[in-house]
C-alpha atoms as a PDB file:
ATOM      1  CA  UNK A   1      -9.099   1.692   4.107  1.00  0.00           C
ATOM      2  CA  UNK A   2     -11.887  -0.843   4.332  1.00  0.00           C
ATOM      3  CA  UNK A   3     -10.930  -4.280   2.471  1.00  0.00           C
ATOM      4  CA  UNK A   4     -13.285  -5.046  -0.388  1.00  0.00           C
ATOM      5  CA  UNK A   5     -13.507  -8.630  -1.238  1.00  0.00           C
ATOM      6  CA  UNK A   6     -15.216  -8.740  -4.461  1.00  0.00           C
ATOM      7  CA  UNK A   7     -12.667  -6.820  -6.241  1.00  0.00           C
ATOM      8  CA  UNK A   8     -10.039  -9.658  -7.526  1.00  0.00           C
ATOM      9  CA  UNK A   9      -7.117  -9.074  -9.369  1.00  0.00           C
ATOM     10  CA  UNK A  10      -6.267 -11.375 -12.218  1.00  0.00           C
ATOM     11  CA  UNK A  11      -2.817 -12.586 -13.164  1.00  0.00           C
ATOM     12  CA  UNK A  12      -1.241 -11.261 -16.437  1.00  0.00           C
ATOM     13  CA  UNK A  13       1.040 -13.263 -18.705  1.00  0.00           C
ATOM     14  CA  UNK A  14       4.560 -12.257 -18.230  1.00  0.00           C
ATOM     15  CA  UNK A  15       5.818 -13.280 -22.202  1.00  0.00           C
ATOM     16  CA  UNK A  16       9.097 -13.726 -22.765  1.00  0.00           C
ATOM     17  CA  UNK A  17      10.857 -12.323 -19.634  1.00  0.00           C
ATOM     18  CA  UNK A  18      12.377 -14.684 -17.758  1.00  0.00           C
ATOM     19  CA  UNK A  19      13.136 -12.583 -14.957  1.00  0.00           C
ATOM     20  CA  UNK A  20       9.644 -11.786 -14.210  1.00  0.00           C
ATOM     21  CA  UNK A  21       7.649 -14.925 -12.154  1.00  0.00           C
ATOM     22  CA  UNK A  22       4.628 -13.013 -12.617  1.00  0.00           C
ATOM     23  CA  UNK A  23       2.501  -9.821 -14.129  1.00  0.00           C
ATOM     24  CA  UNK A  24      -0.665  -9.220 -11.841  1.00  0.00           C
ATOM     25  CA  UNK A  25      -3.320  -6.821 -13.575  1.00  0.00           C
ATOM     26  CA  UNK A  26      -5.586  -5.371 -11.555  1.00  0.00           C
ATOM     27  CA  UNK A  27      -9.096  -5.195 -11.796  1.00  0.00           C
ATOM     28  CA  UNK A  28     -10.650  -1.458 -11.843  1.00  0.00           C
ATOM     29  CA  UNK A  29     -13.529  -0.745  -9.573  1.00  0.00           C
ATOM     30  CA  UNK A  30     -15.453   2.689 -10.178  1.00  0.00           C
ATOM     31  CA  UNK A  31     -16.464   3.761  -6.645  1.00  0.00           C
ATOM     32  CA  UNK A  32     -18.866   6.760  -8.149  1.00  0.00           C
ATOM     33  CA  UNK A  33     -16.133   8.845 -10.062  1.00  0.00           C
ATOM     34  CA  UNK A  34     -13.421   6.956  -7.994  1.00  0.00           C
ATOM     35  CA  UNK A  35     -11.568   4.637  -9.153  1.00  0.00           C
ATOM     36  CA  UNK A  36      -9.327   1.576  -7.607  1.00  0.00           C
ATOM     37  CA  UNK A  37      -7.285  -0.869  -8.729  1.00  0.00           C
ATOM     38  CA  UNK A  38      -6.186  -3.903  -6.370  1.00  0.00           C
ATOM     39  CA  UNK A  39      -3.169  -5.917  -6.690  1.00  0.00           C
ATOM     40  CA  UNK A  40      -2.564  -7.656  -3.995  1.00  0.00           C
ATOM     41  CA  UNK A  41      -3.944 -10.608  -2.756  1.00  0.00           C
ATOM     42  CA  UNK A  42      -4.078 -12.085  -6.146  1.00  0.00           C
ATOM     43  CA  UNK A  43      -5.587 -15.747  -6.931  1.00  0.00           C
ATOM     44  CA  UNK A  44      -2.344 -16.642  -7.611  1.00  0.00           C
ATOM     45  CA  UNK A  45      -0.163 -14.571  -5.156  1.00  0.00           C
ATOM     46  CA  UNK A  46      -1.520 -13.435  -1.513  1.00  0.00           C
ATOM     47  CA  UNK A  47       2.156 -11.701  -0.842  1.00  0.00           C
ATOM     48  CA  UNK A  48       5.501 -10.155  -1.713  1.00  0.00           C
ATOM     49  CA  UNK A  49       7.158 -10.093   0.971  1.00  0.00           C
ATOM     50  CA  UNK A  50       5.059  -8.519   3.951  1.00  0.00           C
ATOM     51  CA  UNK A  51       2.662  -7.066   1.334  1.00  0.00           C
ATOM     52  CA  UNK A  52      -0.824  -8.843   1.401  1.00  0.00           C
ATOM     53  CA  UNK A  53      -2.975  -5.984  -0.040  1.00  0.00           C
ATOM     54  CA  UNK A  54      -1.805  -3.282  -2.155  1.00  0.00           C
ATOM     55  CA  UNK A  55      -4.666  -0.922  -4.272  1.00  0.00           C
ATOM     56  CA  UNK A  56      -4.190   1.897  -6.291  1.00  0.00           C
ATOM     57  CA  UNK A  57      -6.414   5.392  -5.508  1.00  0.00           C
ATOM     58  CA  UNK A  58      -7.354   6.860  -8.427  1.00  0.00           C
ATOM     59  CA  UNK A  59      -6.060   8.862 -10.459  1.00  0.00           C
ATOM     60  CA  UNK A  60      -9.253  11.113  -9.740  1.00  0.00           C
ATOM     61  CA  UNK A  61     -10.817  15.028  -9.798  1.00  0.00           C
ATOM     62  CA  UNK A  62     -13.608  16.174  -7.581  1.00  0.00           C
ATOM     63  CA  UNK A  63     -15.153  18.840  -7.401  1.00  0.00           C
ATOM     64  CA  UNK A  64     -17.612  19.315  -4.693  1.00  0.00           C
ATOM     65  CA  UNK A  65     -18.726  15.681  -3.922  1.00  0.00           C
ATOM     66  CA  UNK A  66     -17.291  12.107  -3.648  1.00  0.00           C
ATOM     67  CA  UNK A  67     -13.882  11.534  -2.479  1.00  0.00           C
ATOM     68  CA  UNK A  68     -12.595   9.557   0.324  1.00  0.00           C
ATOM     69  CA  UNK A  69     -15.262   9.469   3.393  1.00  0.00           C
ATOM     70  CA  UNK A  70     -14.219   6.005   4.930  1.00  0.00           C
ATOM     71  CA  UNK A  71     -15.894   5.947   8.804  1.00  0.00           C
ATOM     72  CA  UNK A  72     -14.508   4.410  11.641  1.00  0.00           C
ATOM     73  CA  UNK A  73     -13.312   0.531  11.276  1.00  0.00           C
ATOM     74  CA  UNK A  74     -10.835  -1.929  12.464  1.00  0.00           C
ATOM     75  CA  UNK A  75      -8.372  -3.701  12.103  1.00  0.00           C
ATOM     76  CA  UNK A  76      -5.646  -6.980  13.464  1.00  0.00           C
ATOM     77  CA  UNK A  77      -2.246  -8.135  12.632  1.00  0.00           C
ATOM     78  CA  UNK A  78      -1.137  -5.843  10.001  1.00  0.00           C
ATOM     79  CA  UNK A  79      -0.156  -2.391   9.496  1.00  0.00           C
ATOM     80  CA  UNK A  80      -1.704  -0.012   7.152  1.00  0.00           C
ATOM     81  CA  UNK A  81       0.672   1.896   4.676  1.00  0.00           C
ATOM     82  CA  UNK A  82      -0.617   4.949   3.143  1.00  0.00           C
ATOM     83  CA  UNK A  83       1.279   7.140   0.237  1.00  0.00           C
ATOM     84  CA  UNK A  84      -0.230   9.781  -1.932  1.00  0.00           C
ATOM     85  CA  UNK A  85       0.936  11.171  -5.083  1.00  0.00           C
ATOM     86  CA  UNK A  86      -1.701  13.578  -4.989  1.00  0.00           C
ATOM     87  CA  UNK A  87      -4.453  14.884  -2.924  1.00  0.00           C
ATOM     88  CA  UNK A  88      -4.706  14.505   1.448  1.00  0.00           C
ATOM     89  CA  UNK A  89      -6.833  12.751   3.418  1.00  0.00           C
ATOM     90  CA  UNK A  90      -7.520  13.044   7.404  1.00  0.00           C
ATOM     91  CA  UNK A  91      -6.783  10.329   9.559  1.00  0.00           C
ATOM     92  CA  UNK A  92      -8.242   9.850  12.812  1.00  0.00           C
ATOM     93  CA  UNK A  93      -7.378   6.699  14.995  1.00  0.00           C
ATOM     94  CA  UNK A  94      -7.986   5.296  18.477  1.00  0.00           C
ATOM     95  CA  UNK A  95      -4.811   5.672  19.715  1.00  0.00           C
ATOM     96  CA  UNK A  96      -5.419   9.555  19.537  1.00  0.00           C
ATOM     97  CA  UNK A  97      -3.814  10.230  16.093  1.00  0.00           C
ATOM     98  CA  UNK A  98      -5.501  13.341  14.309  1.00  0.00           C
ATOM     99  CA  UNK A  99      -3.561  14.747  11.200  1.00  0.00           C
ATOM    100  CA  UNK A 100      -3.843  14.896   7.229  1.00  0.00           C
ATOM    101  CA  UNK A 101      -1.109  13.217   5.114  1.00  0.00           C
ATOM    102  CA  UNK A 102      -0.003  15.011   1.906  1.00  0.00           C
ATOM    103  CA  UNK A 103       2.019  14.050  -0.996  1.00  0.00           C
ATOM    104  CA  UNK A 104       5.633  12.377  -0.317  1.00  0.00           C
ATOM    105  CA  UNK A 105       4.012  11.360   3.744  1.00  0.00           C
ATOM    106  CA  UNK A 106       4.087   8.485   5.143  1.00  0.00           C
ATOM    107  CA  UNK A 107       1.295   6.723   7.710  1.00  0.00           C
ATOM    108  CA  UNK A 108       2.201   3.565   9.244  1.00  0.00           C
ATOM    109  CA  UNK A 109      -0.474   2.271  11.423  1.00  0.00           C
ATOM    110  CA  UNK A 110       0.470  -1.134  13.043  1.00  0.00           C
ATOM    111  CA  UNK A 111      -2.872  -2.469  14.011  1.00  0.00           C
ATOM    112  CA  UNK A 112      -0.931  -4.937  16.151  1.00  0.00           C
ATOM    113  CA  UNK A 113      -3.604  -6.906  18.579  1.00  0.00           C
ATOM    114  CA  UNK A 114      -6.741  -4.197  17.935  1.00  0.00           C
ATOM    115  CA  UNK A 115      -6.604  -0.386  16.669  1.00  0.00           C
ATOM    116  CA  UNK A 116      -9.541   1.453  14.938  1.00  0.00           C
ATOM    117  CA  UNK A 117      -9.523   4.384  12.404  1.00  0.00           C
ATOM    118  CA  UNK A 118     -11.538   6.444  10.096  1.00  0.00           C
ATOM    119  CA  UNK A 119     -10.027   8.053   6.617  1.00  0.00           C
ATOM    120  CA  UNK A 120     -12.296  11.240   5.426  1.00  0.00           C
ATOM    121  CA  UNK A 121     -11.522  14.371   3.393  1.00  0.00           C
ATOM    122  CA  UNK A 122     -11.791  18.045   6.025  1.00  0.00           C
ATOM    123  CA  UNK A 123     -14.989  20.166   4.864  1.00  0.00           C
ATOM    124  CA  UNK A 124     -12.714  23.153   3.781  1.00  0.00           C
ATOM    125  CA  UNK A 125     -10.801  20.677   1.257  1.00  0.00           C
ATOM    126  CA  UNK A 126     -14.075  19.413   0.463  1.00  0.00           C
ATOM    127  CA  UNK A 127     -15.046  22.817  -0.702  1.00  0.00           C
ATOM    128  CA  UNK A 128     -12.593  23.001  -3.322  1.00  0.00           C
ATOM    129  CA  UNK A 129     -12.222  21.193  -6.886  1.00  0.00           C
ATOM    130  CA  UNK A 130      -9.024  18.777  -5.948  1.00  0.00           C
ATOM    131  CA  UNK A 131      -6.849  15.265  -6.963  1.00  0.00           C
ATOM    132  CA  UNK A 132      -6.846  12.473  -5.178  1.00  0.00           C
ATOM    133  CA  UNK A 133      -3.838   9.455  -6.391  1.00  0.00           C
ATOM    134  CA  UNK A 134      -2.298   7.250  -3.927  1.00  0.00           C
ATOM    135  CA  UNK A 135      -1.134   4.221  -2.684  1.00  0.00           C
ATOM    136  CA  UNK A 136      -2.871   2.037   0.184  1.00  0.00           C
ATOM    137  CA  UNK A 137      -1.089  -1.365   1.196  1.00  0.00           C
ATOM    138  CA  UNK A 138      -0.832  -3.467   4.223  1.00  0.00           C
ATOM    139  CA  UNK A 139       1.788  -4.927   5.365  1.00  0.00           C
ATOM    140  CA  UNK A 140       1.571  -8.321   7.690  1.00  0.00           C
ATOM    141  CA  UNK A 141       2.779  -8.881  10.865  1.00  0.00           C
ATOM    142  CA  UNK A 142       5.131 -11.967  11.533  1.00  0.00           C
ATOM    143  CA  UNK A 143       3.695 -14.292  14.373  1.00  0.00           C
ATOM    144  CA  UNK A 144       5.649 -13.046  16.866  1.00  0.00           C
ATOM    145  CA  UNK A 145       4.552  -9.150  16.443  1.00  0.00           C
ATOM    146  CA  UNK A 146       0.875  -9.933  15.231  1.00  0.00           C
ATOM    147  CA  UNK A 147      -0.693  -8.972  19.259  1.00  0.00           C
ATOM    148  CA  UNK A 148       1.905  -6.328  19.971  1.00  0.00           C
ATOM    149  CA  UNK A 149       0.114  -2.806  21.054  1.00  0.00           C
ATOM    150  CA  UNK A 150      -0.816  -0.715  18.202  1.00  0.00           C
ATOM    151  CA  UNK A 151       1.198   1.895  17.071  1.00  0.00           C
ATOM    152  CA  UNK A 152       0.771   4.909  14.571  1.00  0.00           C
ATOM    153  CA  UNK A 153       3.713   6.743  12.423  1.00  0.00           C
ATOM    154  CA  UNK A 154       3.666   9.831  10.576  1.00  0.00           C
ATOM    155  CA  UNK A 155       6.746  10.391   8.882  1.00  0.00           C
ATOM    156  CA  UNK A 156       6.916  13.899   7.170  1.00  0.00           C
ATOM    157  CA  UNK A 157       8.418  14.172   3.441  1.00  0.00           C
ATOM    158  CA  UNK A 158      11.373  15.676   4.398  1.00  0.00           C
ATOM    159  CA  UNK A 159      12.326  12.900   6.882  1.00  0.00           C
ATOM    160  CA  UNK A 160      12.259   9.880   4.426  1.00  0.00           C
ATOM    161  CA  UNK A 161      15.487   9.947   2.182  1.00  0.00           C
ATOM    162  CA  UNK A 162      15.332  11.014  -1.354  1.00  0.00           C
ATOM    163  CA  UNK A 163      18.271  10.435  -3.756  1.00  0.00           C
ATOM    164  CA  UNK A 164      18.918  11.751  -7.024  1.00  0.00           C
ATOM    165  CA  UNK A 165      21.397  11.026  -9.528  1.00  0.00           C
ATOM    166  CA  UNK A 166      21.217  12.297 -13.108  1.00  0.00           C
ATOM    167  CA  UNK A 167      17.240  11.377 -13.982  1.00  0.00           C
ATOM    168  CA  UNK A 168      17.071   8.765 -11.360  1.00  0.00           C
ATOM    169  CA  UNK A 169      14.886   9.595  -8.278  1.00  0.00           C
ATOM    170  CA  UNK A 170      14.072   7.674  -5.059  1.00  0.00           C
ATOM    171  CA  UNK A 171      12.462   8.184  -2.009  1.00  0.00           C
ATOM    172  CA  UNK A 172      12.921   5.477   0.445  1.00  0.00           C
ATOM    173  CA  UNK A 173       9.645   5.298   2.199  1.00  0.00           C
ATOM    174  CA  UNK A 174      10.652   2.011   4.053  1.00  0.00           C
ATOM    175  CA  UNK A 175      13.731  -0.287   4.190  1.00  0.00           C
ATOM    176  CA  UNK A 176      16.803   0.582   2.592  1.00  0.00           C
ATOM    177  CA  UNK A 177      17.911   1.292  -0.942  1.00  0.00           C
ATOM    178  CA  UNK A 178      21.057   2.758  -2.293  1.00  0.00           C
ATOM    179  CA  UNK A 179      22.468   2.639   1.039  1.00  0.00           C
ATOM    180  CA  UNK A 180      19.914   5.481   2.468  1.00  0.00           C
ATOM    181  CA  UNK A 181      17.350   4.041   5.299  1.00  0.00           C
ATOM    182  CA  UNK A 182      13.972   5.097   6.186  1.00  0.00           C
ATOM    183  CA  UNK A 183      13.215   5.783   9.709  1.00  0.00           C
ATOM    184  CA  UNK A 184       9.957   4.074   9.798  1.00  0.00           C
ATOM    185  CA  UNK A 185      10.305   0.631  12.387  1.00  0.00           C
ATOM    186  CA  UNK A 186       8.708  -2.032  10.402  1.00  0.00           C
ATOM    187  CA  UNK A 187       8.422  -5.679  11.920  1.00  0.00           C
ATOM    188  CA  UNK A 188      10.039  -7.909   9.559  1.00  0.00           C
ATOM    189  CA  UNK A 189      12.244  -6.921   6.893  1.00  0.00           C
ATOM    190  CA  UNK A 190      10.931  -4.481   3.977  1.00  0.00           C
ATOM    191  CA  UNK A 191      11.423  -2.539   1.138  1.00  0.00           C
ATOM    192  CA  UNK A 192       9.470   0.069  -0.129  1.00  0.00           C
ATOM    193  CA  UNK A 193      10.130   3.281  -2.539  1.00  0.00           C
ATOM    194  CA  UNK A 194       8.821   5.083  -5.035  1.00  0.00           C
ATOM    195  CA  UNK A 195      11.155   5.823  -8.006  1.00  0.00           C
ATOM    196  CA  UNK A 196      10.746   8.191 -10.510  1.00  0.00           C
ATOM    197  CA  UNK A 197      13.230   7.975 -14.082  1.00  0.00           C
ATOM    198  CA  UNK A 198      13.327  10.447 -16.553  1.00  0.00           C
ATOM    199  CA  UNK A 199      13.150   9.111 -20.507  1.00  0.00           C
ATOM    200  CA  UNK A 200      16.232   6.562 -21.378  1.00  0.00           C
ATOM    201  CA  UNK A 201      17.653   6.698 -17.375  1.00  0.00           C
ATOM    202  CA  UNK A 202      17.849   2.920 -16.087  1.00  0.00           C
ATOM    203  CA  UNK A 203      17.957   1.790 -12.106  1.00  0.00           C
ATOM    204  CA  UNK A 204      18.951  -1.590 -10.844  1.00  0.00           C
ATOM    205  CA  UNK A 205      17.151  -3.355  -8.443  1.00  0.00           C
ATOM    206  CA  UNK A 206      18.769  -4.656  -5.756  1.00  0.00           C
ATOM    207  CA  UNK A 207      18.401  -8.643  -5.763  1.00  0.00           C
ATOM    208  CA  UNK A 208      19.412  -8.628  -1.856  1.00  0.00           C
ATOM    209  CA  UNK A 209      15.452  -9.354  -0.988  1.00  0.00           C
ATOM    210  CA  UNK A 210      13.787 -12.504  -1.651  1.00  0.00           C
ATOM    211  CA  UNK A 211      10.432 -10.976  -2.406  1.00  0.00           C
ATOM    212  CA  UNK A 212      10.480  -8.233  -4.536  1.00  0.00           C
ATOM    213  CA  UNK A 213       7.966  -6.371  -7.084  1.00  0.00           C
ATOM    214  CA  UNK A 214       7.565  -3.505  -8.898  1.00  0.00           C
ATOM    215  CA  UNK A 215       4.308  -1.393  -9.806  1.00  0.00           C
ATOM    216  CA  UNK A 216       4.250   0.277 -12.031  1.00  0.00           C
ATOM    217  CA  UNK A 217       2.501   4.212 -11.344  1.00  0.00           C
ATOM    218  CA  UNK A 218       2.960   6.077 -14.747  1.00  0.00           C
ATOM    219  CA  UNK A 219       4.928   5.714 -17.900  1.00  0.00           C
ATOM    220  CA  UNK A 220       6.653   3.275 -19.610  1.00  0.00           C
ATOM    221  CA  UNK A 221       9.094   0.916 -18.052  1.00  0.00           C
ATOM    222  CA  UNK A 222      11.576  -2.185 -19.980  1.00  0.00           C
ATOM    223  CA  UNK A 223      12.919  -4.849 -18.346  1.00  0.00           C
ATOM    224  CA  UNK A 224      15.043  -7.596 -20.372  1.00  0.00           C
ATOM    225  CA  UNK A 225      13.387  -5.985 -23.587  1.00  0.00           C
ATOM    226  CA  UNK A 226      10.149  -6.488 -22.580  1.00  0.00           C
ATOM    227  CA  UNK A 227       7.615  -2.887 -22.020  1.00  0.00           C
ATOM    228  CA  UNK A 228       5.456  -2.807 -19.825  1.00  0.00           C
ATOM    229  CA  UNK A 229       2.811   0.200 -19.296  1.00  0.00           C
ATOM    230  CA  UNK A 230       1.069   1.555 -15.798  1.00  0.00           C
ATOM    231  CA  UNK A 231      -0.723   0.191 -13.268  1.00  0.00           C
ATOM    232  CA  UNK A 232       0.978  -3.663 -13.526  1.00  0.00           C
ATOM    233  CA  UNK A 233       2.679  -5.473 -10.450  1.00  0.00           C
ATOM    234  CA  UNK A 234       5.676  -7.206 -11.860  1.00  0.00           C
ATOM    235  CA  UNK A 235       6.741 -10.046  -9.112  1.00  0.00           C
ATOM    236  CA  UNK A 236      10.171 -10.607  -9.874  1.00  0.00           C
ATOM    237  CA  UNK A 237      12.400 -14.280  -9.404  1.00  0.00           C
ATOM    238  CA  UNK A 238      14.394 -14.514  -6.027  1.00  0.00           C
ATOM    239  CA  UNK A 239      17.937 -13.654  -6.538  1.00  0.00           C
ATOM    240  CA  UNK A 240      18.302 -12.343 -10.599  1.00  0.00           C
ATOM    241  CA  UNK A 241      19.688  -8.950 -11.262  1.00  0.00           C
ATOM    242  CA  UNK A 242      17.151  -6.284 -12.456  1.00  0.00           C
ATOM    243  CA  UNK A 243      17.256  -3.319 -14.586  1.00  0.00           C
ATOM    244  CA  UNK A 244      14.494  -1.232 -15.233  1.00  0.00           C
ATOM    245  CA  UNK A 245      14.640   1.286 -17.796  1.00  0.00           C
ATOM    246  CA  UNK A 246      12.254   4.196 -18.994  1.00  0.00           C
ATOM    247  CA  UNK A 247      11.416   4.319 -22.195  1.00  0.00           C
ATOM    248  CA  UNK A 248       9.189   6.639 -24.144  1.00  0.00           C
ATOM    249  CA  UNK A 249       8.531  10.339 -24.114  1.00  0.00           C
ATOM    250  CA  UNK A 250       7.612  10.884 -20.479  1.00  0.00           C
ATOM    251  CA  UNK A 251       9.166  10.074 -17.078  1.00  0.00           C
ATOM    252  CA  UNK A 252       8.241   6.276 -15.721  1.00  0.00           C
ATOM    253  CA  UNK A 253       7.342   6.231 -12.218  1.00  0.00           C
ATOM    254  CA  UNK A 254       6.998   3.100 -10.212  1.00  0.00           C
ATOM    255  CA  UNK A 255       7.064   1.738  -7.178  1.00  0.00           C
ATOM    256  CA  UNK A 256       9.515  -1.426  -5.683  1.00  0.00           C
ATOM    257  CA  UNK A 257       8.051  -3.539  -2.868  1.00  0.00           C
ATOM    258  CA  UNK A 258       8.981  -6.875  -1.208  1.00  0.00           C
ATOM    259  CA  UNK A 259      11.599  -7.929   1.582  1.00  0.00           C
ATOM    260  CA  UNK A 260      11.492 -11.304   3.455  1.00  0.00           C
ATOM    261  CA  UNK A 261       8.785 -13.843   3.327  1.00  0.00           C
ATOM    262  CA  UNK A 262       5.939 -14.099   5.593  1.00  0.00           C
ATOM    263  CA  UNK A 263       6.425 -17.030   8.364  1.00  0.00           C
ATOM    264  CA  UNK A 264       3.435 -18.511   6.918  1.00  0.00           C
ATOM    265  CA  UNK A 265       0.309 -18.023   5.256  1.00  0.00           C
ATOM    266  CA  UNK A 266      -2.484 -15.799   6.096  1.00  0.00           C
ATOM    267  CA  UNK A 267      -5.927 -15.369   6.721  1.00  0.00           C
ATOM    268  CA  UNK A 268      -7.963 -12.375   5.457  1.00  0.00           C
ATOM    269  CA  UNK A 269     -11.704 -11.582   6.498  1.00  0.00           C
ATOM    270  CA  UNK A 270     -13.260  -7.436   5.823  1.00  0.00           C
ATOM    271  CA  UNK A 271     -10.093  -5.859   7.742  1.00  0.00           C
ATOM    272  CA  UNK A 272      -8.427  -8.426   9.386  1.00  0.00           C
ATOM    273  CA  UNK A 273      -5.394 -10.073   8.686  1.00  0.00           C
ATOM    274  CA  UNK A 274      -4.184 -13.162  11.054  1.00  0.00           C
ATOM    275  CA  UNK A 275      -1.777 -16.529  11.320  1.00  0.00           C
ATOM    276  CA  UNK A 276      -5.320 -18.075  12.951  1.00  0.00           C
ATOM    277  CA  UNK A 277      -8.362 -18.288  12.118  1.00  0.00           C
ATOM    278  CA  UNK A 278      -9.710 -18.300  15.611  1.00  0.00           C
ATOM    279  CA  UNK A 279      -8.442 -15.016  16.280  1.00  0.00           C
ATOM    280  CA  UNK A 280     -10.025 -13.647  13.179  1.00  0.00           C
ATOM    281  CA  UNK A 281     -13.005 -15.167  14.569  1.00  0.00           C
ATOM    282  CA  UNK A 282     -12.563 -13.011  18.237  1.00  0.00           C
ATOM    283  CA  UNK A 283     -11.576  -9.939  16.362  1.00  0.00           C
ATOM    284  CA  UNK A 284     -15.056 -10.548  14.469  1.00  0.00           C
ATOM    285  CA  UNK A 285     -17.000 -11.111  17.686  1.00  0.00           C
ATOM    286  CA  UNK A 286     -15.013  -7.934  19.480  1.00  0.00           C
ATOM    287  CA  UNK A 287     -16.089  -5.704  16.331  1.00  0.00           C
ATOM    288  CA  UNK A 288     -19.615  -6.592  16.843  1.00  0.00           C
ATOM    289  CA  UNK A 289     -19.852  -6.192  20.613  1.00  0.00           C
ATOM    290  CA  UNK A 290     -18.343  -2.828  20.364  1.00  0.00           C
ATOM    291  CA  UNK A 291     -15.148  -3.736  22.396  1.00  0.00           C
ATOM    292  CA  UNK A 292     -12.491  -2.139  20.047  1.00  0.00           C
ATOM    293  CA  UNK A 293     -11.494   1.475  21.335  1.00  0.00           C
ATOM    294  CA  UNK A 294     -13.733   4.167  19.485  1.00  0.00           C
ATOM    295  CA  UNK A 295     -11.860   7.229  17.488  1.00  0.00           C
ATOM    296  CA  UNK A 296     -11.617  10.622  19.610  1.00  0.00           C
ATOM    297  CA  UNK A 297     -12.946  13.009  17.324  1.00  0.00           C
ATOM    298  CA  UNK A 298     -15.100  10.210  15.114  1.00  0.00           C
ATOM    299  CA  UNK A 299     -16.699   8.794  17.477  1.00  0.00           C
ATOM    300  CA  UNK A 300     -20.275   8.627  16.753  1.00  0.00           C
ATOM    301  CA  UNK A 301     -20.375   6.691  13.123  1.00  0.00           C
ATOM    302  CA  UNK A 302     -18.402   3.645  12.644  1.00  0.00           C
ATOM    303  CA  UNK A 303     -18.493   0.757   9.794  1.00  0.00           C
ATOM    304  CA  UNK A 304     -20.655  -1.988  10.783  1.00  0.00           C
ATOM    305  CA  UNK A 305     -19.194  -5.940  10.741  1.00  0.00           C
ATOM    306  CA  UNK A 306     -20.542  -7.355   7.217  1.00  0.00           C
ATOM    307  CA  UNK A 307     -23.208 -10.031   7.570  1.00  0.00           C
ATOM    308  CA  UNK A 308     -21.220 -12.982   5.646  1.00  0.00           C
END
């Protein structure tokens, strides 16, 4: 998805729990009957972990119109990590890659030193009153892997592990947890999964990463007595034990993030992500002379470079 850069998050106030460094809020944008809510960067935090962008997709209903109709545009030195809840969207790439992800899929597009892509909805699902809820991050590359050849992969729901244990359930969608690994390669060390705990069940987190969050998707979670209600990013302290319980009458769904920190800070300009910002600079000037690789199959319409 295209970055927007007027939509800021804005740091919460964590109260009394100690084990929380901070509580990001994020600031709703209505996109005509769409809504999304970014987390990440924050003024106050670009990353957990490899995570420098992280927005919530909807909830939302169509009908006939609206939806997700993102044209061709690219993107450096990160990889884009899609997860839906609800709803599918088509992706199209210029490495060749043509498929729709569903609920419980994972994309992984490394954009590595230049890929392009476009994000739409097919006619037929067009044509059809449908839900659209999901989870788009990205993910930066360390130095070392930020001009390695791009690289797209779809991993299927039944691929990524999913554990259950008396109300708890995870599915691993990168990293490890609980022992179980996804299969997805990712550059630097991550963890990503989306957890699900039915009313009174409580989960540790594992304090093995250095960078670690949780978001929370629906429900009502507790942590050192403290409630907290969806769509927060909790950025936890390196190294304390957490517990995260559900309270309330319906299930609390949420998902943890993090692994090790970035070798450094990063730049961000429109969709690209970089250690330099001479390179950002080239990828602008590439964009704008038309020498990224077009998308077979969405070809003929692409996002122009903004004039700022």
């Amino acid at each position: 998805m295209t970055w927007m850069p007027d939509l800021d998050p804005a740091p919460g106030d964590a109260g009394a729990c100690d084990l929380i460094d901070m509580v990001i809020v994020p600031r709703a944008r209505d996109l005509g009957g769409f809504e999304v809510r970014r987390a990440l960067p924050s003024a106050k935090r670009q990353m957990v972990g490899p995570f420098i962008f992280f927005d919530q997709m909807g909830p939302a209903e169509f009908l006939h119109d609206g939806g997700i109709d993102v044209r061709p545009h690219p993107h450096i030195g990160l990889a884009t990590v899609t997860y839906l809840f609800e709803g599918e969207i088509h992706h199209r790439d210029s490495l060749g890659s043509d498929l729709a992800i569903r609920p419980g899929e994972l994309n992984w597009m490394t954009a590595g030193r230049g890929i392009v892509h476009s994000e739409r909805e097919d006619p037929e699902v067009k044509g059809h009153k449908r839900k659209l809820f999901g989870i788009q991050s990205w993910v930066a590359l360390p130095k070392h892997a930020e001009e390695n050849a791009p690289a797209f992969e779809h991993v299927g729901r039944e691929a990524l592990p999913f554990l259950e244990d008396h109300g708890i359930n995870v599915r691993v969608i990168a990293g490890e947890m609980f022992g179980a690994r996804s299969p997805v390669e990712t550059a630097s060390e991550t963890i990503y999964a989306d957890v699900s705990l039915e009313p009174g069940r409580a989960m540790p987190v594992d304090a093995s990463h250095e960078e670690r969050a949780l978001y929370t998707v629906g429900g009502t979670v507790e942590i050192a007595g403290e409630r907290f209600e969806e769509g927060q990013l909790l950025v936890f302290k390196p190294g304390d034990n957490i517990t995260v319980k559900a309270v309330g009458q319906v299930p609390a769904r949420f998902l943890v993030l993090g692994g090790e920190p970035m070798d450094g800070p990063r730049h961000i300009w429109w969709n690209f992500v970089s250690s330099s910002k001479e390179r950002i600079e080239q990828a602008k000037d590439d964009w704008k002379r038309m020498r990224f690789d077009t998308v077979p199959g969405d070809a003929e319409d692409f996002i122009p470079l903004p004039e700022r």
